[in-house]
N, C-alpha and C. Protein backbone atom coordinates (compact mmCIF):
# COMPACT_ATOMS: atom_id res chain seq x y z
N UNK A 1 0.84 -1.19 0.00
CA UNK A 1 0.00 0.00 0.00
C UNK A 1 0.87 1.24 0.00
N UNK A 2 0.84 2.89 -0.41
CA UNK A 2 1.41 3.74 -0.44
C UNK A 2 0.11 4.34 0.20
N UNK A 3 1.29 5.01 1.03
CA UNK A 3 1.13 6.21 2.21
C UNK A 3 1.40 7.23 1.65
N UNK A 4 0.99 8.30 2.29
CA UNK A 4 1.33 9.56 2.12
C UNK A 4 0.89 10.27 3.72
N UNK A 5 1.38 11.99 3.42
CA UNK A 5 1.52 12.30 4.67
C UNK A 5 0.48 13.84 4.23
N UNK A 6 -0.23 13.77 5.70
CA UNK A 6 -1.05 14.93 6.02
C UNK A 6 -0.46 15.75 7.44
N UNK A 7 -0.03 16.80 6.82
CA UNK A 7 0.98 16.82 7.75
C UNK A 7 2.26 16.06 8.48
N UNK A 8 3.30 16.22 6.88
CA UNK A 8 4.56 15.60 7.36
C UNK A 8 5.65 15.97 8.25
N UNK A 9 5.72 14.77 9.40
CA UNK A 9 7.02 14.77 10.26
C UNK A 9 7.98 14.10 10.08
N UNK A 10 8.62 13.53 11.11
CA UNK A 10 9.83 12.86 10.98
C UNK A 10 9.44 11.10 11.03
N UNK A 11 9.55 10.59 10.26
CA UNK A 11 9.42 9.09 10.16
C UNK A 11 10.54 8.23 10.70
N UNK A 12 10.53 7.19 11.15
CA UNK A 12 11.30 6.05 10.92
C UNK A 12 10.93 4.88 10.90
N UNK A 13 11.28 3.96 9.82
CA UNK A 13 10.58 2.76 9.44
C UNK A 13 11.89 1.59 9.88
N UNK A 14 11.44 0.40 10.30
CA UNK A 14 11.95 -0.65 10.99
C UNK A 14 10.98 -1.72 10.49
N UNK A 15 11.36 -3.02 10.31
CA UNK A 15 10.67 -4.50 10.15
C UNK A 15 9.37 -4.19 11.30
N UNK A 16 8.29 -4.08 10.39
CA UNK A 16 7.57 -4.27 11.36
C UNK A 16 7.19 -2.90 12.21
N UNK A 17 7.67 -1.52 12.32
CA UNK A 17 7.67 -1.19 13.30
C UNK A 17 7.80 0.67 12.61
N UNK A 18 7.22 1.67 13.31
CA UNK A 18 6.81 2.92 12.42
C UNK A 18 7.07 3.84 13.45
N UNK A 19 8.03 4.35 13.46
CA UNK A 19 8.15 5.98 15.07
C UNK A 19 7.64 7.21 14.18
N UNK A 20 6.95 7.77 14.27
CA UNK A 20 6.34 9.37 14.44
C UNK A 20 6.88 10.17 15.04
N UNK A 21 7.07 11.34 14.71
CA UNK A 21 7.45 12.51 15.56
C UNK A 21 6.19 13.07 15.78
N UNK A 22 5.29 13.51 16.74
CA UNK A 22 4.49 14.30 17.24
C UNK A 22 4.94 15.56 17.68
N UNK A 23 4.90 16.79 16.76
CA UNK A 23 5.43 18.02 16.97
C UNK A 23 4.61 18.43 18.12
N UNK A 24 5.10 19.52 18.96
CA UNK A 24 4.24 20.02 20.07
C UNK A 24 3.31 20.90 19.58
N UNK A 25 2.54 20.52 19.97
CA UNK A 25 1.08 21.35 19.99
C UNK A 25 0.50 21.01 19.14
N UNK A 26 0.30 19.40 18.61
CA UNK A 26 -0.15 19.51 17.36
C UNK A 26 -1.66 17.94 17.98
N UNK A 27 -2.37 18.20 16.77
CA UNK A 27 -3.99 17.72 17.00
C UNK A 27 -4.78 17.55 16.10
N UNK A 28 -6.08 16.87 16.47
CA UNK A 28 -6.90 17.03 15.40
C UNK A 28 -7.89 17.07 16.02
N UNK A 29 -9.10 18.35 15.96
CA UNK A 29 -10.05 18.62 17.17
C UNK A 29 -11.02 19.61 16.64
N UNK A 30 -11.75 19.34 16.68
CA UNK A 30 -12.59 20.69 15.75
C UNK A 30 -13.45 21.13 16.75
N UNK A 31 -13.32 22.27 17.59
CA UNK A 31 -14.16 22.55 18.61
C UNK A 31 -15.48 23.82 18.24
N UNK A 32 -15.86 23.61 19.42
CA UNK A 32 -17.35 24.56 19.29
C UNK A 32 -16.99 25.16 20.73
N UNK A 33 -16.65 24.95 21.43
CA UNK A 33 -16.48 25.26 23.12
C UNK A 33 -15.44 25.75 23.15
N UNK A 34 -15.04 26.94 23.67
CA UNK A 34 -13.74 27.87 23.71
C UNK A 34 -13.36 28.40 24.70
N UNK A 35 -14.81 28.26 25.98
CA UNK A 35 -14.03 28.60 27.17
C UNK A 35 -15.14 28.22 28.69
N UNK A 36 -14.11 27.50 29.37
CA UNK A 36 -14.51 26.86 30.29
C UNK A 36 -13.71 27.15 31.77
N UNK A 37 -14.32 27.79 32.75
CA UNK A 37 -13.84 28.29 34.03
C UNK A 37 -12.69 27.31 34.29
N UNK A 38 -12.52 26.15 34.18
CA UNK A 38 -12.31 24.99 35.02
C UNK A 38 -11.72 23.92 33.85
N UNK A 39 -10.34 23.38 33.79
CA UNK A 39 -10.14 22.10 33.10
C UNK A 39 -8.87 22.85 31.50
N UNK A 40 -8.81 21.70 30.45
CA UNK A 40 -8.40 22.12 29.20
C UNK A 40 -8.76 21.84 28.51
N UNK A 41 -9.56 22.39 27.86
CA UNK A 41 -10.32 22.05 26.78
C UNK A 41 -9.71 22.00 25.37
N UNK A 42 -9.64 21.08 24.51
CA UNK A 42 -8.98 21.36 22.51
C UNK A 42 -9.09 22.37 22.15
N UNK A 43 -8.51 22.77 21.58
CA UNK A 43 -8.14 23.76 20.50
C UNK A 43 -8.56 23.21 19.54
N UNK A 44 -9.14 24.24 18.61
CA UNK A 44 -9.46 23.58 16.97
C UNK A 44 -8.34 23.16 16.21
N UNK A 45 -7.57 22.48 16.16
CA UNK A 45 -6.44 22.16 15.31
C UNK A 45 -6.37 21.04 14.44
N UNK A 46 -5.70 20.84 13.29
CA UNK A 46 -5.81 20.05 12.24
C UNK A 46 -4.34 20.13 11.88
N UNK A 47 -3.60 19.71 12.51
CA UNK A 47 -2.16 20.03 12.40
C UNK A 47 -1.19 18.89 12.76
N UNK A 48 -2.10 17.95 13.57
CA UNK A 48 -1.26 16.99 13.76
C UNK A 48 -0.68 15.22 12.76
N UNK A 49 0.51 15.43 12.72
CA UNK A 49 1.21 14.30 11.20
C UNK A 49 0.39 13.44 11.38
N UNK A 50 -0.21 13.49 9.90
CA UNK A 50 -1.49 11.98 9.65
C UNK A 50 -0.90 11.00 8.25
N UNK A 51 -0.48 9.71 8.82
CA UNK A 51 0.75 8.45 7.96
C UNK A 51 -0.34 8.18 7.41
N UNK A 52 -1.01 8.24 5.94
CA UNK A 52 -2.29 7.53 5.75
C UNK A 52 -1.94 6.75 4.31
N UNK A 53 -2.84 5.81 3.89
CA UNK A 53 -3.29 5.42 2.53
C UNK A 53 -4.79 5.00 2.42
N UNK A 54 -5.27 4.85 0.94
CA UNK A 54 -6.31 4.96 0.49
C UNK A 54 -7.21 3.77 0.78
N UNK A 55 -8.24 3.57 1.19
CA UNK A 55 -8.62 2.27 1.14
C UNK A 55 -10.20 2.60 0.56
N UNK A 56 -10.59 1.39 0.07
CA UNK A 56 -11.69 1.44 -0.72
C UNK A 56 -12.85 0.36 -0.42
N UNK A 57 -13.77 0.92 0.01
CA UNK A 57 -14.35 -0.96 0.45
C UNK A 57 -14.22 -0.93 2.14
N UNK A 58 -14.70 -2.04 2.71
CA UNK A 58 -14.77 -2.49 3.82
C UNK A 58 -13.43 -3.21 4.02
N UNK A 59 -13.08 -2.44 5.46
CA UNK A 59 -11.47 -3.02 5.87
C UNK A 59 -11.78 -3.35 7.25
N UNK A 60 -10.57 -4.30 7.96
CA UNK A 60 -10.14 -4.12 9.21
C UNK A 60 -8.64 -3.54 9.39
N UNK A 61 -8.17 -2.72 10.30
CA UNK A 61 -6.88 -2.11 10.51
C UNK A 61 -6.62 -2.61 12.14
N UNK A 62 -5.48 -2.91 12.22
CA UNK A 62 -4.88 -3.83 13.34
C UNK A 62 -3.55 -3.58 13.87
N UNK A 63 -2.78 -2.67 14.79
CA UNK A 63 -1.67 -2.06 15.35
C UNK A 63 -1.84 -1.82 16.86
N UNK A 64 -0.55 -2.01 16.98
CA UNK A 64 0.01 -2.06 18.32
C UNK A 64 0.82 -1.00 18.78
N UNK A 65 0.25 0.21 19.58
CA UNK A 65 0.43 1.23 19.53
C UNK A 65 1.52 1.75 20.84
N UNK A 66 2.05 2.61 21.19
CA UNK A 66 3.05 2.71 22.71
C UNK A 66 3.16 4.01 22.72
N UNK A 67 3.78 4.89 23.70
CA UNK A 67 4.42 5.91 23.75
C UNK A 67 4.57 6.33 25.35
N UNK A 68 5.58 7.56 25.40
CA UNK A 68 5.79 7.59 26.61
C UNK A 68 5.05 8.50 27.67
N UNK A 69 3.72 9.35 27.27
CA UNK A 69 2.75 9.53 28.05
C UNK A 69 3.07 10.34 28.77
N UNK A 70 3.95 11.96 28.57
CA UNK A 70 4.49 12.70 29.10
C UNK A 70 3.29 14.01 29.27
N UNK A 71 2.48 14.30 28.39
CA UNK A 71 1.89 15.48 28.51
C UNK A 71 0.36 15.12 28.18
N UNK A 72 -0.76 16.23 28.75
CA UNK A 72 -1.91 15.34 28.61
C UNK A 72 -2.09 15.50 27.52
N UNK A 73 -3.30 14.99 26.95
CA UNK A 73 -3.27 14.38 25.38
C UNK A 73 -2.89 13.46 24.68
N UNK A 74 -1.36 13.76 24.77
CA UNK A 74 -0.49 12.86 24.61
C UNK A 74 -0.90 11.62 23.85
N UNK A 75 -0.72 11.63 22.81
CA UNK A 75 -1.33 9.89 22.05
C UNK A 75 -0.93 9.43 21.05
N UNK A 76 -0.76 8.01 20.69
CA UNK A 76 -0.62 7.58 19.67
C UNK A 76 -1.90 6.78 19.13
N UNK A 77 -2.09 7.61 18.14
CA UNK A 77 -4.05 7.05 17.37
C UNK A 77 -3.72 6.69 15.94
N UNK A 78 -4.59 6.22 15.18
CA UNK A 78 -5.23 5.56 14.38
C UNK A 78 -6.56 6.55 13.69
N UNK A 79 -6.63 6.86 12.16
CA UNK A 79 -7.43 7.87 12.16
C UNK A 79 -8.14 7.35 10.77
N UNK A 80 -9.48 7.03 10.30
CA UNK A 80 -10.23 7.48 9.37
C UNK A 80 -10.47 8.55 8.98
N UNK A 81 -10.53 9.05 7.68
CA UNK A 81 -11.29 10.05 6.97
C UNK A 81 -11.58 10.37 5.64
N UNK A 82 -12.02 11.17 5.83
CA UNK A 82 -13.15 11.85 4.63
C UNK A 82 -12.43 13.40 4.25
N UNK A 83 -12.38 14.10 4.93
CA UNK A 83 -12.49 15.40 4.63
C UNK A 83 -11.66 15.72 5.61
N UNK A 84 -10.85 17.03 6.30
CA UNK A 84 -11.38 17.94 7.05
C UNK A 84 -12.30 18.36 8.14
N UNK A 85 -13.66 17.69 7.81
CA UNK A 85 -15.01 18.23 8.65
C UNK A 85 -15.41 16.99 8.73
N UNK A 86 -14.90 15.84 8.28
CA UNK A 86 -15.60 14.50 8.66
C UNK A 86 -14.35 13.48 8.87
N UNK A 87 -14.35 12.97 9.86
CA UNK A 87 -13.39 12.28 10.28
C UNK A 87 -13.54 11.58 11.81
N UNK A 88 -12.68 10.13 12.16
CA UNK A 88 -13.10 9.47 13.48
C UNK A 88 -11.78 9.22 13.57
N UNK A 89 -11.51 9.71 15.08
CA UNK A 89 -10.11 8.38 15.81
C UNK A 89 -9.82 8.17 16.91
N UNK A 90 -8.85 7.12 16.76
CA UNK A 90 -9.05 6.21 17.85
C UNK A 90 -8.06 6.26 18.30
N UNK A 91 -7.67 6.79 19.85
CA UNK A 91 -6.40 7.02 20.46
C UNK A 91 -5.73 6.35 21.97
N UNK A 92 -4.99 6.28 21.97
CA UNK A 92 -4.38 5.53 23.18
C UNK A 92 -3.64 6.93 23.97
N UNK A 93 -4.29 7.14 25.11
CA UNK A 93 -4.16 8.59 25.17
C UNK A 93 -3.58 8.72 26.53
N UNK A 94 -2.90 9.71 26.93
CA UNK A 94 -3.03 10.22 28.52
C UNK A 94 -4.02 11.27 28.64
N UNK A 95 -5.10 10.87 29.35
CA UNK A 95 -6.30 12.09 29.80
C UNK A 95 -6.13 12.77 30.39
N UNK A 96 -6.50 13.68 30.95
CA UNK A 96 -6.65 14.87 31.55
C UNK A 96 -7.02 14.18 32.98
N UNK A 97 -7.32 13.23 33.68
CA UNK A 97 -7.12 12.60 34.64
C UNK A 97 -6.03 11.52 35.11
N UNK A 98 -5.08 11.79 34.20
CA UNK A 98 -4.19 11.00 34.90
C UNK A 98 -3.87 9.88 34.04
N UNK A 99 -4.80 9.22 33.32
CA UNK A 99 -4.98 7.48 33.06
C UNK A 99 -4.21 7.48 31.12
N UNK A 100 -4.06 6.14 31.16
CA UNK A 100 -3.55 6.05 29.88
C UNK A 100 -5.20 4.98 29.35
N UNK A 101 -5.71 5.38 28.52
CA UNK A 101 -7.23 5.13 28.70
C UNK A 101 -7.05 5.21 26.96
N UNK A 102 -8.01 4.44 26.53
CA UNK A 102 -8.21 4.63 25.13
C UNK A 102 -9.38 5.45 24.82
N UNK A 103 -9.41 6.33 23.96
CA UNK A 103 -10.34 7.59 23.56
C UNK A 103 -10.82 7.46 22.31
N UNK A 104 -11.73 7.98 21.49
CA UNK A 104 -12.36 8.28 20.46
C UNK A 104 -12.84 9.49 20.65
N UNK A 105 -12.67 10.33 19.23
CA UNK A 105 -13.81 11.63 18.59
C UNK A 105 -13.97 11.16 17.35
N UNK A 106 -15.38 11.60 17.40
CA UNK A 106 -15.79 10.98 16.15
C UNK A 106 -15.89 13.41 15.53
N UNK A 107 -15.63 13.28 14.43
CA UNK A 107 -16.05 14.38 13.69
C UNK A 107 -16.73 14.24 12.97
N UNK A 108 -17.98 15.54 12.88
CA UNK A 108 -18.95 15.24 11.61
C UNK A 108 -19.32 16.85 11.54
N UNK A 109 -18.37 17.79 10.86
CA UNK A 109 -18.43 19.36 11.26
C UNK A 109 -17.29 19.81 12.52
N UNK A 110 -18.46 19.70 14.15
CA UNK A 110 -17.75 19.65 15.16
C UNK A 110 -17.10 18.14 15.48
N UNK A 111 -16.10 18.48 16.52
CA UNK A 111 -16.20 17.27 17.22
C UNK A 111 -16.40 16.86 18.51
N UNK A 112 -16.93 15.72 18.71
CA UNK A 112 -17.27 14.98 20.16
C UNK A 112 -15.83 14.01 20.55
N UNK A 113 -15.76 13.83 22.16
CA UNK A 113 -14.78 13.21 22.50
C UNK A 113 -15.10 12.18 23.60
N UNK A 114 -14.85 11.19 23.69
CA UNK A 114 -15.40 10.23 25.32
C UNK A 114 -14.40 9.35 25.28
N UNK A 115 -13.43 9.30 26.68
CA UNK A 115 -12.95 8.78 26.88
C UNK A 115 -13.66 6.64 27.07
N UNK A 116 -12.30 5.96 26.81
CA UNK A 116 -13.09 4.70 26.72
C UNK A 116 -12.57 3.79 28.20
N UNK A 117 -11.61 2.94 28.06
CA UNK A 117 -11.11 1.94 28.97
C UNK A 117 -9.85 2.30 29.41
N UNK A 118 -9.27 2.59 30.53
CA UNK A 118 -8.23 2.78 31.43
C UNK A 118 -7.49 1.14 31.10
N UNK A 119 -5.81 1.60 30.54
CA UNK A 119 -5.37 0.52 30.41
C UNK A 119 -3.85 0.89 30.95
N UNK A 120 -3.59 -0.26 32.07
CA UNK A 120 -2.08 -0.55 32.43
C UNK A 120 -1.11 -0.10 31.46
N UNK A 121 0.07 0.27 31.87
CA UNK A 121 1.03 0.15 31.10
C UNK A 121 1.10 1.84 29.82
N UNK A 122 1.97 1.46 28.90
CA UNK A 122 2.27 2.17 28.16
C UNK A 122 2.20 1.27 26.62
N UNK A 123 1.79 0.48 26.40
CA UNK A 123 1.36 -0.34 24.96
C UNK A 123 -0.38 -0.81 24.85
N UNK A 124 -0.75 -0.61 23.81
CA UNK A 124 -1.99 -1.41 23.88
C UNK A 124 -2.38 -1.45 22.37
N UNK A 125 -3.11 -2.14 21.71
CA UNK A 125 -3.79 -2.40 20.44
C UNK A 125 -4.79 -1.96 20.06
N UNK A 126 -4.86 -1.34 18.93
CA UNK A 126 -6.44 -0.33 18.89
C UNK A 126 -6.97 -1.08 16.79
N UNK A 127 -7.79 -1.11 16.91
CA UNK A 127 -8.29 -2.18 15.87
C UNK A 127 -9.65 -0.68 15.25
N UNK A 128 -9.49 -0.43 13.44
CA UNK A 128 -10.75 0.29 13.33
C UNK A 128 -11.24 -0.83 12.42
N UNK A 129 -12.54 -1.35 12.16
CA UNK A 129 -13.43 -1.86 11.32
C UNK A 129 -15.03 -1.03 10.57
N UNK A 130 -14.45 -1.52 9.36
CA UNK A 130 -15.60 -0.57 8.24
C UNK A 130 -17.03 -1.61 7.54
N UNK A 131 -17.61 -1.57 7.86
CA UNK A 131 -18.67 -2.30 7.02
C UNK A 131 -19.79 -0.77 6.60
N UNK A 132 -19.50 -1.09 5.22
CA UNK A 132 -20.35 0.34 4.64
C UNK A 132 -19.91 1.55 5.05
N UNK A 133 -20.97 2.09 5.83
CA UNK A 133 -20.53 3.53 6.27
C UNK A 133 -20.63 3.54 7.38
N UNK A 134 -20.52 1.95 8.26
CA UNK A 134 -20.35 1.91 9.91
C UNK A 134 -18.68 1.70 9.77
N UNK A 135 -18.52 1.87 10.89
CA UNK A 135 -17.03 1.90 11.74
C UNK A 135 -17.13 1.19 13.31
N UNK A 136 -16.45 1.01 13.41
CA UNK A 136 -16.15 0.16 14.92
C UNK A 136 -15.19 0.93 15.52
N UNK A 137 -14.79 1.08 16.75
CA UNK A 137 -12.89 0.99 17.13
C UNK A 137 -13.49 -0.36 18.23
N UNK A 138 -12.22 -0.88 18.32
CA UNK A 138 -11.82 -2.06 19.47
C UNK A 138 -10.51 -1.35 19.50
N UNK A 139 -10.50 -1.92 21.01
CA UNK A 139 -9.05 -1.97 21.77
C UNK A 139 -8.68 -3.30 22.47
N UNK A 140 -7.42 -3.75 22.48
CA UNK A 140 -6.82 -5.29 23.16
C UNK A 140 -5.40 -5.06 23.86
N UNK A 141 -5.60 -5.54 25.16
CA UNK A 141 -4.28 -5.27 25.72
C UNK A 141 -2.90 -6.15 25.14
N UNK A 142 -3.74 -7.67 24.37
CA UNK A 142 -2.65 -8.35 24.07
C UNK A 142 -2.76 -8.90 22.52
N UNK A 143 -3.84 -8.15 21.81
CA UNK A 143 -3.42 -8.13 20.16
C UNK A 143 -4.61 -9.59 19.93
N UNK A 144 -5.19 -10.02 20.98
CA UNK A 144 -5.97 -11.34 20.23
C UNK A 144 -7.37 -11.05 20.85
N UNK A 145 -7.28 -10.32 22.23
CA UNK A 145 -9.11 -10.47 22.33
C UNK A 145 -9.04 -8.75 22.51
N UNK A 146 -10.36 -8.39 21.39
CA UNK A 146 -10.42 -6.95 21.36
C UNK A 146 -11.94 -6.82 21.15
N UNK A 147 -11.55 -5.60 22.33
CA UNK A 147 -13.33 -5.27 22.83
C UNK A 147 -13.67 -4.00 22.18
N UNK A 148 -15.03 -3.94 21.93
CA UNK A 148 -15.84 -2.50 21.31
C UNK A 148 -15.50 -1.45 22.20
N UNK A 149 -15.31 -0.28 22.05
CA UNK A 149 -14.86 0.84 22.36
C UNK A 149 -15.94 2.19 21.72
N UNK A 150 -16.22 1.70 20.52
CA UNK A 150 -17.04 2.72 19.85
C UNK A 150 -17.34 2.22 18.60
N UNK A 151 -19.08 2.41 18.61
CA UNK A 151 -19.25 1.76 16.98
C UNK A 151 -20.31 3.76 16.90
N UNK A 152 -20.09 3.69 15.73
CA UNK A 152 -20.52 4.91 14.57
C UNK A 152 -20.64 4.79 13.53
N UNK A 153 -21.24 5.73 12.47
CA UNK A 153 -21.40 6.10 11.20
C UNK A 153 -20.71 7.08 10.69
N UNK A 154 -19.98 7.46 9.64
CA UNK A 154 -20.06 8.30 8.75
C UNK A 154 -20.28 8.52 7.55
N UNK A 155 -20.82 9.66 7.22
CA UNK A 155 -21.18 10.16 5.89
C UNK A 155 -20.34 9.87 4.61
N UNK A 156 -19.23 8.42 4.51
CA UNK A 156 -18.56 8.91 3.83
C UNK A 156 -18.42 7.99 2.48
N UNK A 157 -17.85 8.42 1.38
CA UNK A 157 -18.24 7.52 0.05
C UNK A 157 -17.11 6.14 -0.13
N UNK A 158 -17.04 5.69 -1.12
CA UNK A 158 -16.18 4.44 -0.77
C UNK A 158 -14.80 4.55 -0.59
N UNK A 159 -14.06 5.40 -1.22
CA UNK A 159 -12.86 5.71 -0.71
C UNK A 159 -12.86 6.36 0.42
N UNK A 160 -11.68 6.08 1.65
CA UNK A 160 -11.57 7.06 2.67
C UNK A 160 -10.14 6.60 3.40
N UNK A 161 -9.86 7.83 3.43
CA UNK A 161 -7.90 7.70 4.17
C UNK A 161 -7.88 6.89 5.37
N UNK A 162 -6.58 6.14 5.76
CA UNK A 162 -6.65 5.14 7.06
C UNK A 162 -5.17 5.08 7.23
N UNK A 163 -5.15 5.69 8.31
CA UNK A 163 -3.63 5.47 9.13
C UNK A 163 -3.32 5.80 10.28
N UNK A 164 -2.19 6.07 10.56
CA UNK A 164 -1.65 6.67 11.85
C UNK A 164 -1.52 8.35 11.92
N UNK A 165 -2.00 9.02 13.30
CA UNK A 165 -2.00 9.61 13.68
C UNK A 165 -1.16 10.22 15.04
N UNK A 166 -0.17 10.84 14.89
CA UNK A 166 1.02 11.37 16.37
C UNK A 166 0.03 12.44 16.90
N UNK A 167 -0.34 12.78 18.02
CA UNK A 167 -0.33 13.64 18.64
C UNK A 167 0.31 14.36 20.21
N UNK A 168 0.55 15.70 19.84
CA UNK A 168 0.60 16.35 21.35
C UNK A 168 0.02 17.34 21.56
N UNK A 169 -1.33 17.63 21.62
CA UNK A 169 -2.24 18.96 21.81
C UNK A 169 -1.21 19.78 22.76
N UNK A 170 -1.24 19.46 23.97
CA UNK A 170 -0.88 20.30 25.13
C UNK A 170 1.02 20.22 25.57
N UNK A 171 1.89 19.45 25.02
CA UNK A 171 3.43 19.37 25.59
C UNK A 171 3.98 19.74 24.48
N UNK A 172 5.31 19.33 24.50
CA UNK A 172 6.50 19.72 23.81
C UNK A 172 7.12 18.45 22.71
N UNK A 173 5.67 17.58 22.82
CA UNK A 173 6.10 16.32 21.61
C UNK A 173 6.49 15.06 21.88
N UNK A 174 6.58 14.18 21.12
CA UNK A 174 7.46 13.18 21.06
C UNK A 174 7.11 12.00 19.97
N UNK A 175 7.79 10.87 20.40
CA UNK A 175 7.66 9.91 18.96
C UNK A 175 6.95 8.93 19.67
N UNK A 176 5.93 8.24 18.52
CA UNK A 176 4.90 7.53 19.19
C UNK A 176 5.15 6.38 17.56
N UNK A 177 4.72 4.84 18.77
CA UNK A 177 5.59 4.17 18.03
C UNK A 177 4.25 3.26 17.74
N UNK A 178 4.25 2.84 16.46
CA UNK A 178 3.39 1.57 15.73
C UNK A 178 4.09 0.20 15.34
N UNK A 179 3.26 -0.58 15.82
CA UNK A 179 4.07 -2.29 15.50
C UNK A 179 2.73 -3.17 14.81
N UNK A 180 3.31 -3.93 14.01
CA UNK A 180 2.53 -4.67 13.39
C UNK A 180 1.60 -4.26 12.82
N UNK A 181 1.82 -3.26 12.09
CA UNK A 181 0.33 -2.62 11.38
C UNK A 181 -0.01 -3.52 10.43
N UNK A 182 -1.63 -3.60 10.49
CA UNK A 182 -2.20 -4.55 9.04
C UNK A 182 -3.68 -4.05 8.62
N UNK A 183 -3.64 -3.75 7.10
CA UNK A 183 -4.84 -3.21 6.81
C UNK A 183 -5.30 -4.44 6.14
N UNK A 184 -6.51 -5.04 6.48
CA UNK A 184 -7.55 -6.09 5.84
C UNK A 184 -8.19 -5.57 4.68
N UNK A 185 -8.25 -6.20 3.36
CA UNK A 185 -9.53 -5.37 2.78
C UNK A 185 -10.78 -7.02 2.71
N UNK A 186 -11.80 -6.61 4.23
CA UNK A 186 -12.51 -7.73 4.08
C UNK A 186 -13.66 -6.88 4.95
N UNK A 187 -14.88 -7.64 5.32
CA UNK A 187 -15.41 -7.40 5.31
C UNK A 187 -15.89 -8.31 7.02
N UNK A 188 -16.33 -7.87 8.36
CA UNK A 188 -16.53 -8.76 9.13
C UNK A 188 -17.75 -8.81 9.71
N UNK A 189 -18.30 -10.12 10.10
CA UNK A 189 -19.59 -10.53 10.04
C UNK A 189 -19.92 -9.61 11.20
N UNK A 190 -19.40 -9.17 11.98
CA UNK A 190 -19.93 -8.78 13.76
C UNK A 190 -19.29 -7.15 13.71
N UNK A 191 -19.57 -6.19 13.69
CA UNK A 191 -18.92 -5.23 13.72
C UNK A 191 -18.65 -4.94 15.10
N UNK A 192 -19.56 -5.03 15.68
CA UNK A 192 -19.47 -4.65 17.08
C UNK A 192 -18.13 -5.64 17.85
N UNK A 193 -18.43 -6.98 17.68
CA UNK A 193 -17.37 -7.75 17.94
C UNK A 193 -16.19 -7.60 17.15
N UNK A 194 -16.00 -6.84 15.98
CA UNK A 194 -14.76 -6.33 15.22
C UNK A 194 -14.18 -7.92 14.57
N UNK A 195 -15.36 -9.08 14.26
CA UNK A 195 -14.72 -10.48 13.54
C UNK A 195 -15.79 -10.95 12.78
């Protein structure tokens, strides 16, 4: 498959294995809410390096994601899209409480955000699945049993971009690392179950 870059950083490719540079301050967040007494809320930004290629049809995507979880936000995700104004992803994140927790925003214009499952450690597996114009995310701590996290729709036609996503909304950056990436072009009976 050929990649290309939406917003290019610094790459390095290894058997198997993909480091990102996540420039500081960088995201993908399309907000409506700009100010809140209390907390940190996104910034509208569309700035953060997106590793993508084309896929066409119903896929499964399958990677093993890490990083070192220094600033909140902080993530290494996995991103569908369409556009600009329509777009979903799926992140292995440090929250704003502390936790290394897997997250989703789905975009459709604005965007929405809900944190998902608090997971040990600093590695975990984040899985997106397409049937039509549904989507899934799963997450797996050990790459073989992976649970629903978020099933959705988007508006979008049969082509649509699929890759990796670095982010650091709020710190000073870093490299966020992908292993075993695999894009399926199939189609799975259970979306919700992601098989």
């Amino acid at each position: 498959m050929e990649f290309k870059w939406l917003n290019e950083s610094e790459i390095k490719k290894a058997e198997n294995r993909i480091e990102i540079t996540a420039p500081a301050k960088t995201d993908f967040f399309c907000g409506s809410i700009d100010e809140c007494e209390e907390g940190i809320l996104p910034e509208s930004l569309c700035n953060a390096p997106y590793y993508y290629t084309e896929v066409v049809g119903d896929f499964v995507l399958k990677v093993k994601v890490s990083h070192e979880f220094k600033y909140t936000y902080d993530s290494a995700s996995v991103m569908v899209m369409k556009d600009l104004k329509c777009w979903a992803k799926c992140c292995f994140e440090l929250t704003d409480f502390g936790t290394h927790a897997t997250v989703s925003v789905v975009t459709k214009g604005d965007s929405d955000d809900a944190n998902g499952c608090n997971i040990e450690g600093n590695t975990a597996w984040l899985q997106v699945c397409r049937v039509g114009k549904n989507f899934a995310f799963h997450y797996s701590a050990d790459g073989k049993n992976f649970y629903m996290m978020r099933y959705f729709h988007l508006p979008v036609e049969s082509m649509v971009k699929v890759g990796l996503l670095a982010q650091a909304p709020t710190g000073d950056g870093g490299i966020r690392v992908y292993e075993n990436l695999s894009i399926e072009k199939k189609t799975v009976k259970n979306i919700r179950a992601g098989k």
